[in-house]
Structure formats: C-alpha cells, structure tokens
Protein backbone atom coordinates (compact mmCIF):
# COMPACT_ATOMS: atom_id res chain seq x y z
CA UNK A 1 304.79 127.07 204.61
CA UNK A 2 306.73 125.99 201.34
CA UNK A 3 310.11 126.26 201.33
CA UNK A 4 311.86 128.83 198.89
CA UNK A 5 313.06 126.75 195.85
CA UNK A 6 317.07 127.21 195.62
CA UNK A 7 319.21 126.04 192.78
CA UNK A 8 319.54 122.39 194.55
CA UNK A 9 316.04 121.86 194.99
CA UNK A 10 314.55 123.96 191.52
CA UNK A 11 313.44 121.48 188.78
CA UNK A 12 315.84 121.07 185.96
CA UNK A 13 313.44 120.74 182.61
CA UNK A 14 313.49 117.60 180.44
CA UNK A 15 315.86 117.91 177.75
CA UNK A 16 313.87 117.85 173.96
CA UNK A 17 314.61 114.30 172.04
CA UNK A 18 317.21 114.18 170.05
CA UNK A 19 315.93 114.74 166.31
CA UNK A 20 316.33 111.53 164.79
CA UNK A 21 319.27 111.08 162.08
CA UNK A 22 317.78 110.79 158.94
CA UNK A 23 318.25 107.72 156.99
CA UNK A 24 321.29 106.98 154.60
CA UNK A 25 320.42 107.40 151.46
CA UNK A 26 319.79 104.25 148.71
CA UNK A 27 322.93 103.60 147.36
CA UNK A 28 321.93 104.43 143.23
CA UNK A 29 322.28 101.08 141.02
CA UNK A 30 325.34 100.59 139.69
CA UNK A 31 325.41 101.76 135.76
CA UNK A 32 324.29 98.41 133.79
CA UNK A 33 326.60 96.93 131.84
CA UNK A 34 327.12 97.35 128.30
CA UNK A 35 325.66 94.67 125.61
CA UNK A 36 328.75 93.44 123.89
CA UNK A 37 328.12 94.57 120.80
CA UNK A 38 326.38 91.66 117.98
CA UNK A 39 329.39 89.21 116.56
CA UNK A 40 329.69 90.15 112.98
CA UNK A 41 329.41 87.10 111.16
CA UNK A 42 331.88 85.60 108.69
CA UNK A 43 330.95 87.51 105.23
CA UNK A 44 331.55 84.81 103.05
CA UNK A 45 329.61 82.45 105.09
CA UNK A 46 326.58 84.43 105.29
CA UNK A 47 326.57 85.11 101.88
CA UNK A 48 325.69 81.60 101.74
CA UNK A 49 323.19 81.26 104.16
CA UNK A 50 321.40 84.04 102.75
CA UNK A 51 321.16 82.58 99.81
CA UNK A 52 319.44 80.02 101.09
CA UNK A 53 316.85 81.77 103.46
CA UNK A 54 316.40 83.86 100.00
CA UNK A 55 315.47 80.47 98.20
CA UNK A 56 313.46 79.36 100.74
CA UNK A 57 312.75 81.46 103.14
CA UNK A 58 311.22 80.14 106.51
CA UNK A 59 311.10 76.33 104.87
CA UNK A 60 315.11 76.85 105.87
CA UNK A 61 315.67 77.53 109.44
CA UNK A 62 319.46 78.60 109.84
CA UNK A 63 320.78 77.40 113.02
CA UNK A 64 324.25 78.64 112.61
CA UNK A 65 326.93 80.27 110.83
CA UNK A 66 330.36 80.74 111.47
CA UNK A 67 333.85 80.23 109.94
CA UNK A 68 333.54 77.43 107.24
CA UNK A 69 330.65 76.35 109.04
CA UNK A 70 326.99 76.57 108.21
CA UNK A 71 323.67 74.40 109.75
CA UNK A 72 320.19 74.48 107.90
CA UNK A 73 317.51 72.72 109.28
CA UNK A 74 315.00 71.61 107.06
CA UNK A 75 311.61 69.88 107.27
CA UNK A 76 311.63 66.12 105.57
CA UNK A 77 308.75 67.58 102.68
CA UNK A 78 311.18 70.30 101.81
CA UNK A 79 314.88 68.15 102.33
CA UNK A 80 314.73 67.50 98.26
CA UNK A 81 314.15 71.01 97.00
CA UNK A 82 316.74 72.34 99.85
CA UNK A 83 319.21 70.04 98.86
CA UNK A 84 319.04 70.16 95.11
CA UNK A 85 319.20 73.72 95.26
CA UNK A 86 322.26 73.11 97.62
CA UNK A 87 324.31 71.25 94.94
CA UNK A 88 322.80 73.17 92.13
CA UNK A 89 323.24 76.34 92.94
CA UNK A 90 325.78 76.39 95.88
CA UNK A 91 328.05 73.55 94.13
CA UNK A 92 328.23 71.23 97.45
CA UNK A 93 328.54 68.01 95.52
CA UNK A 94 329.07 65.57 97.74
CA UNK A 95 328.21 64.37 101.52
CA UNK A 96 331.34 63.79 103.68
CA UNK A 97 328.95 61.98 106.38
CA UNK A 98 325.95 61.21 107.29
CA UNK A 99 324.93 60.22 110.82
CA UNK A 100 321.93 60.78 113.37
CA UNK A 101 320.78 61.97 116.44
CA UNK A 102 317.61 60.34 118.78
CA UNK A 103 315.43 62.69 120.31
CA UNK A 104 312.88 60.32 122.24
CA UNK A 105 311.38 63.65 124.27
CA UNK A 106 310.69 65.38 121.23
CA UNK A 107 309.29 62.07 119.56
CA UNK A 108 311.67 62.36 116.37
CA UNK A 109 315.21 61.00 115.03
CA UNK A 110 317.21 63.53 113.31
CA UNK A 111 319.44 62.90 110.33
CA UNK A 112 322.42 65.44 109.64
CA UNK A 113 324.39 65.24 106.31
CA UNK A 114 327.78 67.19 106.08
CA UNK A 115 328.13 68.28 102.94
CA UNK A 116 331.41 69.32 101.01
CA UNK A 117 332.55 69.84 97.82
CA UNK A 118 335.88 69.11 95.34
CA UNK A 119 334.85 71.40 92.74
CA UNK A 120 334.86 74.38 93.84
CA UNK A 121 338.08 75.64 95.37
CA UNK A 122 336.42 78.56 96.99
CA UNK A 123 334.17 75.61 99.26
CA UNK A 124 337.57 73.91 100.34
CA UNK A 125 336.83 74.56 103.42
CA UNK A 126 333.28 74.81 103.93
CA UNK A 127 331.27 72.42 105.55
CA UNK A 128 327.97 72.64 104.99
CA UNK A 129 325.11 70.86 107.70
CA UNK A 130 321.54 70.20 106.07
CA UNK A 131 319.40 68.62 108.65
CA UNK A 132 316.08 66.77 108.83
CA UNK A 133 313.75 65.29 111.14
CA UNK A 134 311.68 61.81 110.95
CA UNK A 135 308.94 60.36 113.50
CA UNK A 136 310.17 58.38 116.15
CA UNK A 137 308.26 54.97 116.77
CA UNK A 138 308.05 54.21 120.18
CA UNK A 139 308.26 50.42 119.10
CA UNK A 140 310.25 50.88 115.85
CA UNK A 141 309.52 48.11 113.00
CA UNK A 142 312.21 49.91 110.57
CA UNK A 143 311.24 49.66 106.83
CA UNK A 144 307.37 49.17 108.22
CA UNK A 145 306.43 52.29 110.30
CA UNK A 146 306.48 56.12 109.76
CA UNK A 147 310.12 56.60 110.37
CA UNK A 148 311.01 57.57 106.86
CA UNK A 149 312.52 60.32 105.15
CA UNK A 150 313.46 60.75 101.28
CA UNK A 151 316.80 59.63 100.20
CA UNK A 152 318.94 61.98 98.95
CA UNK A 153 321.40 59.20 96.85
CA UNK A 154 319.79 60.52 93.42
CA UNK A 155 320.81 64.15 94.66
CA UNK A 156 324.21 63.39 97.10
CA UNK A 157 325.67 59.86 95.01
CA UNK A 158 327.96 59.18 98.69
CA UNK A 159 325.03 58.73 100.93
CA UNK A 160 324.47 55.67 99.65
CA UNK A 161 326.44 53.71 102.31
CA UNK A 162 325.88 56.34 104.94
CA UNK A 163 321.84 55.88 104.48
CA UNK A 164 321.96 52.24 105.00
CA UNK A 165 323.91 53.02 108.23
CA UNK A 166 321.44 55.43 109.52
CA UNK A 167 318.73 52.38 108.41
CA UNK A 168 320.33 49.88 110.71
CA UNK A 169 321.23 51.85 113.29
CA UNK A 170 318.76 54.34 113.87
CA UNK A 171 315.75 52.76 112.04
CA UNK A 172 315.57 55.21 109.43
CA UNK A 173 313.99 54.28 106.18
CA UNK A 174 314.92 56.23 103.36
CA UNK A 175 312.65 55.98 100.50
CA UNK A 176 313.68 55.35 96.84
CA UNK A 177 317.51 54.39 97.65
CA UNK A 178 318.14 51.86 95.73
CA UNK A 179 319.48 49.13 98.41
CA UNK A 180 317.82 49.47 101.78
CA UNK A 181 319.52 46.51 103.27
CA UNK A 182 321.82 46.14 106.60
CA UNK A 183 325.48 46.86 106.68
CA UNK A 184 326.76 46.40 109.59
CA UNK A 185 324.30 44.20 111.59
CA UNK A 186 323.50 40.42 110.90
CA UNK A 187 320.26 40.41 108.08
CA UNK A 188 318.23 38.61 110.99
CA UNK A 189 318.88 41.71 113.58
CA UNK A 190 315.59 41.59 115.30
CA UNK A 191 316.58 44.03 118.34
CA UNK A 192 316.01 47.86 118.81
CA UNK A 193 318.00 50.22 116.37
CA UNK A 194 321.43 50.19 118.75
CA UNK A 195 321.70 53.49 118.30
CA UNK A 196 318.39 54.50 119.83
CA UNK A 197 318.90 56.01 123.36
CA UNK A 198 316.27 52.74 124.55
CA UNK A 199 319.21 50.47 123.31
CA UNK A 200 320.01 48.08 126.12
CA UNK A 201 322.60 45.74 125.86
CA UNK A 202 321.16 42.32 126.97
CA UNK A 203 323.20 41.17 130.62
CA UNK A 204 324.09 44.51 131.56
C-alpha cells in the first residue's frame, strides 16, 4: 500500500530556465570625422598656373602650387612651346638652376629648371619649376643614344652652363646648344654619368 505523500516526501517541480539576457546592443559607429575642408590656394599663384593649363591645357600637368612656388611638368615635344610662352607671356626671364633627377624604375632622367625673373617686381619672389623627362639608356653613350631633350639656351640665355652640367653628369644631350662639351669632368671621362643612381665609385 503506498504511502500518503507529505510535504517531505511530495515532489518539488523543476524550476522553468531562466530566460536568457538578451544581448548588448552594437555599440553605433562613432560619427566619422569631418574632411578638413580643401586648402585654398595662394591667389596670385594660381592665377599663374591657370594661365598655363589655359595655354596648354593637359600638355601642362601642374604638380603644385603654393606660396611663390609653382611646378609644371611638361613632356620633352612640348618643353619649347611651354617655356616660350613662360618667358613671353609670364615674364620669367631667366633660369636660376638647372639640375636633374634619375629615375632608373621608371626608365627616364628628369631635368628641372627653376626659373626666376629680374624684371618684373611682382615675380620677386616667385620661383617657377618647368620640368621634363628624357629616356634613360640602360648603357648610356651620352651625345650617341636617345637621351636627349631640346635646349632651352635660345629661350633661357643662363642654361647654358647648367645644360652642359646636366650633359656630364647625367648624360643628357641637349640638342642645338651651342657647346655640348664637359665642364666639370676630364674630356676623356669614359665612366657612367656620376650622377646616375648605377654610379659606383671604383674600390669601394
């Protein structure tokens, strides 16, 4: 015969789970930051480098423009009609240098003239970067390979020493100035261009 249940021996029902907590919420992205808004650029400046993208265009790629500084890079078929219109037009009458850069991944030597001029007190300042590119040789014979760009003496009467430079060092020959010889290095320099970056010195 069963035994009446009493309290001690009645079964106690299973509690219900717990209702699971529900999960935290995605924390919202924090608000993006604001653009700074686009540098004006130096008025009198860009008046000048529009002048020249008016001229020419896409033939004159403006790299930069800030205060009393411009850069134009040029192709070597359009450096004569760029810089003509640069002294003509602009009144830049004279280089202040001339030097060059090698490039041997992009397979080219670039030339950079700074250009300046005393004539026009408003240009005091201004400094004025036309750049070009010639064909690197990988084993340069300068004044007898396709390193060559037009000479701008005719246009720019100062680059006349600056040009030879660029010849001897870089291997740049510059077509129709007037006196393509060395000016620094000994006439029977039969080495690299030392300022190529494949310039070793010999014993080192």
């Amino acid at each position: 015969m069963s035994q009446p249940e009493t309290p001690e021996t009645k079964p106690v029902a299973a509690a219900p789970p717990a209702a699971k907590a529900p999960p935290p919420a995605a924390k919202a992205p924090p608000p993006a930051a604001k653009a700074p808004p686009p540098k004006e650029l130096p008025q009198f400046e860009k008046s000048i480098a529009d002048k020249l993208e008016g001229k020419f265009a896409a033939k004159a790629a403006i790299e930069f423009v800030k205060v009393n500084r411009i850069r134009v890079k040029v192709k070597k078929e359009d450096v004569l009609d760029v810089a003509r219109f640069i002294r003509d037009e602009l009144h830049f009458d004279h280089a202040e240098s001339v030097t060059g850069v090698d490039y041997p991944e992009q397979k080219e030597i670039e030339v950079v003239y700074h250009l300046g001029s005393y004539t026009d007190p408003e240009l005091a300042k201004q400094v004025l970067t036309l750049a070009t590119s010639a064909p690197r040789e990988e084993n340069p014979n300068p004044g007898n390979d396709s390193t060559r760009l037009p000479s701008l003496r005719d246009i720019f009467y100062s680059v006349e020493f600056h040009e030879r430079e660029c010849f001897e060092m870089l291997g740049v020959y510059f077509e129709n100035h007037p006196d393509n010889r060395r000016l620094l290095l000994p006439e029977d320099w039969a080495d690299l261009p030392p300022m190529r970056k494949d310039f070793k010195i010999k014993g080192r």
